[in-house]
Protein backbone atom coordinates (compact mmCIF):
# COMPACT_ATOMS: atom_id res chain seq x y z
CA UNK A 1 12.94 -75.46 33.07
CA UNK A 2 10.03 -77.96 33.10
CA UNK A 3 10.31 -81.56 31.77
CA UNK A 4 8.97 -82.16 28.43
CA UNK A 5 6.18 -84.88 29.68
CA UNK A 6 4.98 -81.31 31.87
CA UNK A 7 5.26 -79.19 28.67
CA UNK A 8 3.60 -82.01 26.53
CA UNK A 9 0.66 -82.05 29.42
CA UNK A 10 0.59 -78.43 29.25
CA UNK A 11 0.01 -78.39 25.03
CA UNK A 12 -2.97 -80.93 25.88
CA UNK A 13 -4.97 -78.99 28.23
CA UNK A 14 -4.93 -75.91 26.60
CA UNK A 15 -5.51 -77.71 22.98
CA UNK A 16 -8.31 -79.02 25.07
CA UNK A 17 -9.86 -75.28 25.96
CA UNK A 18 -9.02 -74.37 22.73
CA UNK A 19 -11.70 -76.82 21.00
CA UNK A 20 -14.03 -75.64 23.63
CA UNK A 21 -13.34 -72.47 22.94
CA UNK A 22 -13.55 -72.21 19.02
CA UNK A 23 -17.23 -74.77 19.68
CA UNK A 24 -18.74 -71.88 21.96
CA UNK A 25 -17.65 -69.49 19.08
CA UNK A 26 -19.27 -71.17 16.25
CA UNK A 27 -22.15 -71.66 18.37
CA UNK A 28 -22.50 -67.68 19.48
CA UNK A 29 -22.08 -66.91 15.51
CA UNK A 30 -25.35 -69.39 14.88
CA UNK A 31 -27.14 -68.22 17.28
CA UNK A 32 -26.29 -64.40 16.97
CA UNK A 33 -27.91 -64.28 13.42
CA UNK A 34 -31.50 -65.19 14.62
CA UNK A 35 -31.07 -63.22 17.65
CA UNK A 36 -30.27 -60.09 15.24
CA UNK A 37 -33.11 -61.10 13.12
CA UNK A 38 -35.82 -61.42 16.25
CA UNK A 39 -34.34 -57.86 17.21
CA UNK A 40 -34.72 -56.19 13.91
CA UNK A 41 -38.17 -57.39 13.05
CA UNK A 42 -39.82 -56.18 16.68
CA UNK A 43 -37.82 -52.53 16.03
CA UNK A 44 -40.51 -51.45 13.51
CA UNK A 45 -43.04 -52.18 16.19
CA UNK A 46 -41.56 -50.73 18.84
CA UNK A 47 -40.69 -47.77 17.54
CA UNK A 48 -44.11 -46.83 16.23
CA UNK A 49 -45.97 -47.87 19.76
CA UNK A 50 -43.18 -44.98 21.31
CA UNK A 51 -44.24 -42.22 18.63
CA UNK A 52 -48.32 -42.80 20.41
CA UNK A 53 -46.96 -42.94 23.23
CA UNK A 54 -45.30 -39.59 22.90
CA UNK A 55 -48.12 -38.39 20.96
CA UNK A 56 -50.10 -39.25 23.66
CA UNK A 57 -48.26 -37.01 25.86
CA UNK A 58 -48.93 -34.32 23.92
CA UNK A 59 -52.58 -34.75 23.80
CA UNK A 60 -55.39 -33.15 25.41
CA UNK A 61 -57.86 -36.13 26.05
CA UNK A 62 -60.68 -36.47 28.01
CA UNK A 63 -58.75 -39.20 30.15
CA UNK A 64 -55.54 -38.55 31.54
CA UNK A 65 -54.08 -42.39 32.23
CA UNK A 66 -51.50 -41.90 35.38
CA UNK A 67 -48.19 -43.66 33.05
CA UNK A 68 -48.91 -39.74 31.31
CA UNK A 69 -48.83 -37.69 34.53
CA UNK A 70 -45.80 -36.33 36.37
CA UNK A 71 -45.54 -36.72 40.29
CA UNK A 72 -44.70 -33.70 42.04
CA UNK A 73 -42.27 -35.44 44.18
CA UNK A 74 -40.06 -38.51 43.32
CA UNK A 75 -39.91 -40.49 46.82
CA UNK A 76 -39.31 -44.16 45.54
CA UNK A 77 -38.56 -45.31 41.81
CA UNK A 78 -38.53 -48.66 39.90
CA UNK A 79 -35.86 -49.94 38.31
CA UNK A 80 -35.62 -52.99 35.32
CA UNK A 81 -32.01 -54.25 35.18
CA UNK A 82 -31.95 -56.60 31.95
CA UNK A 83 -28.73 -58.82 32.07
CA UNK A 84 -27.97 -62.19 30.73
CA UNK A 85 -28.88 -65.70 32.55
CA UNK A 86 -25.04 -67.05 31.12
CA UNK A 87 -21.45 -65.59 31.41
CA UNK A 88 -18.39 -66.19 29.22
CA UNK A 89 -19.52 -62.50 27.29
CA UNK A 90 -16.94 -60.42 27.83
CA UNK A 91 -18.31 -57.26 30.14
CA UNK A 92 -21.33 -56.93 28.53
CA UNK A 93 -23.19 -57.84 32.18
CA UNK A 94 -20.58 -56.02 34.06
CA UNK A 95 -20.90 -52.75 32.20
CA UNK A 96 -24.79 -53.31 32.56
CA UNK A 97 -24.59 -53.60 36.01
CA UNK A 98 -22.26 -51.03 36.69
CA UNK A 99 -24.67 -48.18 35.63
CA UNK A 100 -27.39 -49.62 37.36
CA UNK A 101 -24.92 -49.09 40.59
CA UNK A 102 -24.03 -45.83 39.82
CA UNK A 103 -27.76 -44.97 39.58
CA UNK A 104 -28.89 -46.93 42.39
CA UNK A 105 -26.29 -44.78 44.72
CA UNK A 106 -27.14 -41.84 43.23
CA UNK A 107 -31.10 -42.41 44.30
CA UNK A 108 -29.80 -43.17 47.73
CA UNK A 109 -27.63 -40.54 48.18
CA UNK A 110 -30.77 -38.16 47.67
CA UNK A 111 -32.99 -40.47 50.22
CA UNK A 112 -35.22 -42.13 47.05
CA UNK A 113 -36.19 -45.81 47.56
CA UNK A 114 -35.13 -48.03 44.70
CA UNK A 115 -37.36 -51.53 43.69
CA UNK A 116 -35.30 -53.44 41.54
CA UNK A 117 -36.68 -56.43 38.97
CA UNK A 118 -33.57 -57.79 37.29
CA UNK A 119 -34.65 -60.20 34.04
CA UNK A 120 -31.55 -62.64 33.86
CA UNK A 121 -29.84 -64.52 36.10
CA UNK A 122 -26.51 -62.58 36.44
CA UNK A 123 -28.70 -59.34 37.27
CA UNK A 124 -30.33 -61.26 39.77
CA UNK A 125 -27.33 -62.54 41.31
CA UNK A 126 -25.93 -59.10 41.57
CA UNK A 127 -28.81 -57.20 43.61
CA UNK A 128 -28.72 -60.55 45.65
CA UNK A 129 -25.29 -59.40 46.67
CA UNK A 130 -26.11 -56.14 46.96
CA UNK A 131 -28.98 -56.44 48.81
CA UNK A 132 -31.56 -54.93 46.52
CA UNK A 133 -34.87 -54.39 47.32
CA UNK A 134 -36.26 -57.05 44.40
CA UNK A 135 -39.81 -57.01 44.18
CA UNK A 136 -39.83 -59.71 40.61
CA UNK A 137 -37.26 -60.97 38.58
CA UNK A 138 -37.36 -63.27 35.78
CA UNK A 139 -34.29 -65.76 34.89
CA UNK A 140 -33.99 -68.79 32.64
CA UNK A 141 -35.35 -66.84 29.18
CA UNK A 142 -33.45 -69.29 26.76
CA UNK A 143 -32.35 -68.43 23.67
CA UNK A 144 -35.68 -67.17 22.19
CA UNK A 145 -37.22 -65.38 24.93
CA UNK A 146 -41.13 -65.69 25.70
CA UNK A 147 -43.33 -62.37 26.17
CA UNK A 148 -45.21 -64.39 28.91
CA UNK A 149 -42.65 -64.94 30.96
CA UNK A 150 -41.95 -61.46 31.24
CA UNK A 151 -45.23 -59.74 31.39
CA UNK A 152 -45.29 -61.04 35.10
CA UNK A 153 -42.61 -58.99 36.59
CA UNK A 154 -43.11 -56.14 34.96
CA UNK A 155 -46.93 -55.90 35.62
CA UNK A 156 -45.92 -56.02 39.27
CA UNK A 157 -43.72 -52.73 38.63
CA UNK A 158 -46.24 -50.80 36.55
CA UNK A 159 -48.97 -52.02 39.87
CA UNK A 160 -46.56 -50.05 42.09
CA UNK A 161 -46.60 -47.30 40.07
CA UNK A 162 -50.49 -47.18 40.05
CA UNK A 163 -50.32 -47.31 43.36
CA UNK A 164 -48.31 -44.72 43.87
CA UNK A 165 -45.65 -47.04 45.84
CA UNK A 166 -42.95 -45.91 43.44
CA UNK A 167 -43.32 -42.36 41.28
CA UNK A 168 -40.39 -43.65 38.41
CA UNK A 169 -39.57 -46.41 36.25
CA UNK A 170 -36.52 -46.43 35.02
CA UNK A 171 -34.65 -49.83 32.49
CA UNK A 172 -31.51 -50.35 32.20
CA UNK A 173 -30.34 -52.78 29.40
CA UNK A 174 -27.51 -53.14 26.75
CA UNK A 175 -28.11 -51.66 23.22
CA UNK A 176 -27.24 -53.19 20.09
CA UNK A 177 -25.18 -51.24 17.84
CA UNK A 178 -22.99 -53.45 15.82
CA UNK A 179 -20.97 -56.95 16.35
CA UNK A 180 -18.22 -55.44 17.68
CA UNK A 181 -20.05 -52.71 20.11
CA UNK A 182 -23.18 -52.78 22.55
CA UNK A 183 -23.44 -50.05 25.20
CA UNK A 184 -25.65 -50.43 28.36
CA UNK A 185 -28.09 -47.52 28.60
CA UNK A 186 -30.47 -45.95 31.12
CA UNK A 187 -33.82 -44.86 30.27
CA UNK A 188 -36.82 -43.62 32.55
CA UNK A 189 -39.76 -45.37 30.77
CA UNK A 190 -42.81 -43.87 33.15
CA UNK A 191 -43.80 -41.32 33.30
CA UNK A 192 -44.46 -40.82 29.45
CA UNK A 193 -44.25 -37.68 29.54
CA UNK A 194 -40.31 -37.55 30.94
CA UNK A 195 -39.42 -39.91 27.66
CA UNK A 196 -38.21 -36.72 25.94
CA UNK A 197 -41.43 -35.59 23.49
CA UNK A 198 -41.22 -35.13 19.87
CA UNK A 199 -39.29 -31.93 18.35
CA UNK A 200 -41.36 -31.25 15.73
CA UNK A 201 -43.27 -27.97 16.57
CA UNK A 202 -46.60 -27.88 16.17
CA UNK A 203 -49.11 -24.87 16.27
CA UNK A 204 -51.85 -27.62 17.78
CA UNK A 205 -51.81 -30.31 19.87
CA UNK A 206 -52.03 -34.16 19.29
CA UNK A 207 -55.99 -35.28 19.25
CA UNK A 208 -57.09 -38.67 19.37
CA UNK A 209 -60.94 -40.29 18.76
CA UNK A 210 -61.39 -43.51 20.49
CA UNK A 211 -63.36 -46.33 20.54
CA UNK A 212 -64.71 -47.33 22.64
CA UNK A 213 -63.80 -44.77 25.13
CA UNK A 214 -60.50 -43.45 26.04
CA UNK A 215 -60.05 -44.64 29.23
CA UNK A 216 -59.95 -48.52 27.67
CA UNK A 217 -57.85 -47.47 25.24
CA UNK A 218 -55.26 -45.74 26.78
CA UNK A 219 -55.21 -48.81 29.64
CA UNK A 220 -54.35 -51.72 26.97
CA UNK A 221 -52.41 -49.53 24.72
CA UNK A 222 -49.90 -48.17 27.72
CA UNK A 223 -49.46 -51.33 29.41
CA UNK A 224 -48.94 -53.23 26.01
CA UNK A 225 -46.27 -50.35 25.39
CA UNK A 226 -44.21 -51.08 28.27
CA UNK A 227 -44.07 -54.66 28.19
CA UNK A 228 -43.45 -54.35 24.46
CA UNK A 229 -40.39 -51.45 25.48
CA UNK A 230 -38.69 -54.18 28.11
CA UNK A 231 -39.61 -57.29 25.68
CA UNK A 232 -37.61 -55.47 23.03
CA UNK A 233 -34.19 -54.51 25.79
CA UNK A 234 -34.67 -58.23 26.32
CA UNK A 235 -34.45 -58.92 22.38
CA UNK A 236 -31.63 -56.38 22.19
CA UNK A 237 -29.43 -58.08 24.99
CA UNK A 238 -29.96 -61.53 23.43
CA UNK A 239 -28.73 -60.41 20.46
CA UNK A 240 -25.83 -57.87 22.25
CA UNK A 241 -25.14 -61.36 24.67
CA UNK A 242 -24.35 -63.70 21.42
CA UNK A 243 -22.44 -61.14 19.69
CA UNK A 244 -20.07 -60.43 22.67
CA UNK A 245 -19.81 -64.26 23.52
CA UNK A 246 -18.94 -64.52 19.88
CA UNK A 247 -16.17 -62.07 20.13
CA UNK A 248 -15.05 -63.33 23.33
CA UNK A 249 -14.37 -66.90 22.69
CA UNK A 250 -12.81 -65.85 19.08
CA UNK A 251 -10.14 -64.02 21.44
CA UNK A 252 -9.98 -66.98 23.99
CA UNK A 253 -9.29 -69.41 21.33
CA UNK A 254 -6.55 -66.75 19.66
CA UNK A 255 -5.05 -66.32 23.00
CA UNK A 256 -4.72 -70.21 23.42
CA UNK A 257 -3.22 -70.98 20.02
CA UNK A 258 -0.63 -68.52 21.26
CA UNK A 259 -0.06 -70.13 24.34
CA UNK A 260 0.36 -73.49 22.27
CA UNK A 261 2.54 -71.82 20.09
CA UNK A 262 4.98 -70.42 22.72
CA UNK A 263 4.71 -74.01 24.62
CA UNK A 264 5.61 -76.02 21.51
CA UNK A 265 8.85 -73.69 20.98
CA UNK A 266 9.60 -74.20 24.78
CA UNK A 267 9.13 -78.00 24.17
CA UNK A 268 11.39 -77.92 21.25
CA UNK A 269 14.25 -76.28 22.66
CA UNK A 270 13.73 -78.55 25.85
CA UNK A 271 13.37 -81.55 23.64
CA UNK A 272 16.52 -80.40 21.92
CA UNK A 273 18.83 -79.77 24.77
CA UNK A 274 17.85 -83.43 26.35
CA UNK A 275 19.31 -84.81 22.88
CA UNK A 276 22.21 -82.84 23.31
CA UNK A 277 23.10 -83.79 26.98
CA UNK A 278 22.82 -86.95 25.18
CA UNK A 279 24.94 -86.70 22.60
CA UNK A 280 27.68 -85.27 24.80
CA UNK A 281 27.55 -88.03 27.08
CA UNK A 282 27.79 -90.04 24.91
CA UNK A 283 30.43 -88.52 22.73
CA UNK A 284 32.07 -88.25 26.25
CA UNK A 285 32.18 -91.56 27.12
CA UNK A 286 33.52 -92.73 24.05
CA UNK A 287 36.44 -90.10 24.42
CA UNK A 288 37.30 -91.84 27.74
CA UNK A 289 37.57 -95.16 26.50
């Protein structure tokens, strides 16, 4: 059995990663609430931009913009992998990552080229490993992330697609449900059309009048719709990441005041026998004299 100057040692260090613990968890809960807010306020936003979008699809303009046409053959595809630039959260990055694996194999298995942009540092760590062709990335987002520093990397993507140098983008990122639950998810963002159209039927199709012509339009409105899709997956993680770190560190710092717990009873009964011995020698000796 160890010594009780070990045991007392022992007590310390993990008292020690305890308070660090519990501080990372009060911090996570401060900082989750305005990442939740940030996320809820762009929803509204986002949300209507998809419904044009989708209408858009539907529609019978005089300029079809190439994020609305289908390519007859899918050679090469994009791919946005939205991760976290810090760890201590629990598998939210891992589960992230794993289904951008799973897809990336499944592309190479049928011979399609994959372009990767990761946003956050553990993504881009990852397809470093792997050996991902990474044509952006973006890391070092902080805490409120910035629409500039994003619309970088992703305008090199949607240029590829343009140029026909990849014929799908696809983003995969973690989606906010609640505190206690975020679940990565894939979505193919171009071509519009493939986002799934609206179900409502309708005996005529969606018709637009633009000003000043449709082909400037369509070319702000489209772009500003994918950078405002990945700037929202960003806004989603951020809020997924805090939530998750949150829960993590509350089970760290559980887990160590059980380990304390279990120590200090060791300690006792260690501290306890040592009197004991004690007491017997002593009790001995004065027998023998």
């Amino acid at each position: 059995m160890a010594g009780s100057k070990e045991i007392r040692n022992k007590i310390k260090s993990v008292q020690s990663t305890r308070k660090i613990t519990k501080a990372m968890e009060m911090v996570a809960a401060s900082k989750m609430k305005r990442a939740q807010d940030r996320m809820r306020a762009a929803r509204p936003y986002v949300s209507r931009m998809l419904a044009i979008a989708r209408h858009l699809a539907l529609a019978n303009p005089e300029y079809r913009h190439a994020f609305l046409v289908k390519r007859p053959a899918v050679t090469n595809v994009g791919l946005i992998v939205v991760t976290s630039d810090k760890g201590l959260c629990g598998g939210l990055n891992t589960n992230a990552l794993r289904v951008a694996l799973s897809k990336i194999k499944d592309w190479q298995a049928k011979g399609i080229g994959v372009r990767v942009t990761p946003i956050g540092g553990k993504g881009l760590g990852f397809m470093q490993r792997l050996k991902a062709d990474i044509v952006s990335y973006a890391t070092n987002l902080g805490d409120r992330p910035s629409l500039e520093k994003v619309i970088g990397p992703v305008k090199i993507q949607l240029d590829l697609y343009l140029d026909g140098k990849i014929d799908e983008l696809h983003l995969v990122a973690t989606h906010f449900e609640n505190t206690m639950k975020q679940t990565p998810t894939q979505t193919q963002i171009l071509p519009i059309a493939d986002l799934g159209v609206d179900t409502e039927k309708r005996e005529y199709p969606w018709d637009y009048i633009y000003e000043p012509d449709a082909k400037t339009v369509l070319d702000e409105l489209l772009r500003r719709y994918i950078e405002a899709i990945v700037y929202q997956a960003i806004n989603e993680n951020m809020a997924s990441e805090q939530s998750a770190r949150m829960v993590a560190m509350k089970a760290a710092s559980d887990n160590a005041q059980e380990i304390i717990d279990e120590l200090q009873l060791i300690y006792n009964k260690t501290r306890q026998a040592a009197i004991t011995k004690e007491l017997s020698e002593i009790v001995g000796g004065a027998a023998a004299v």
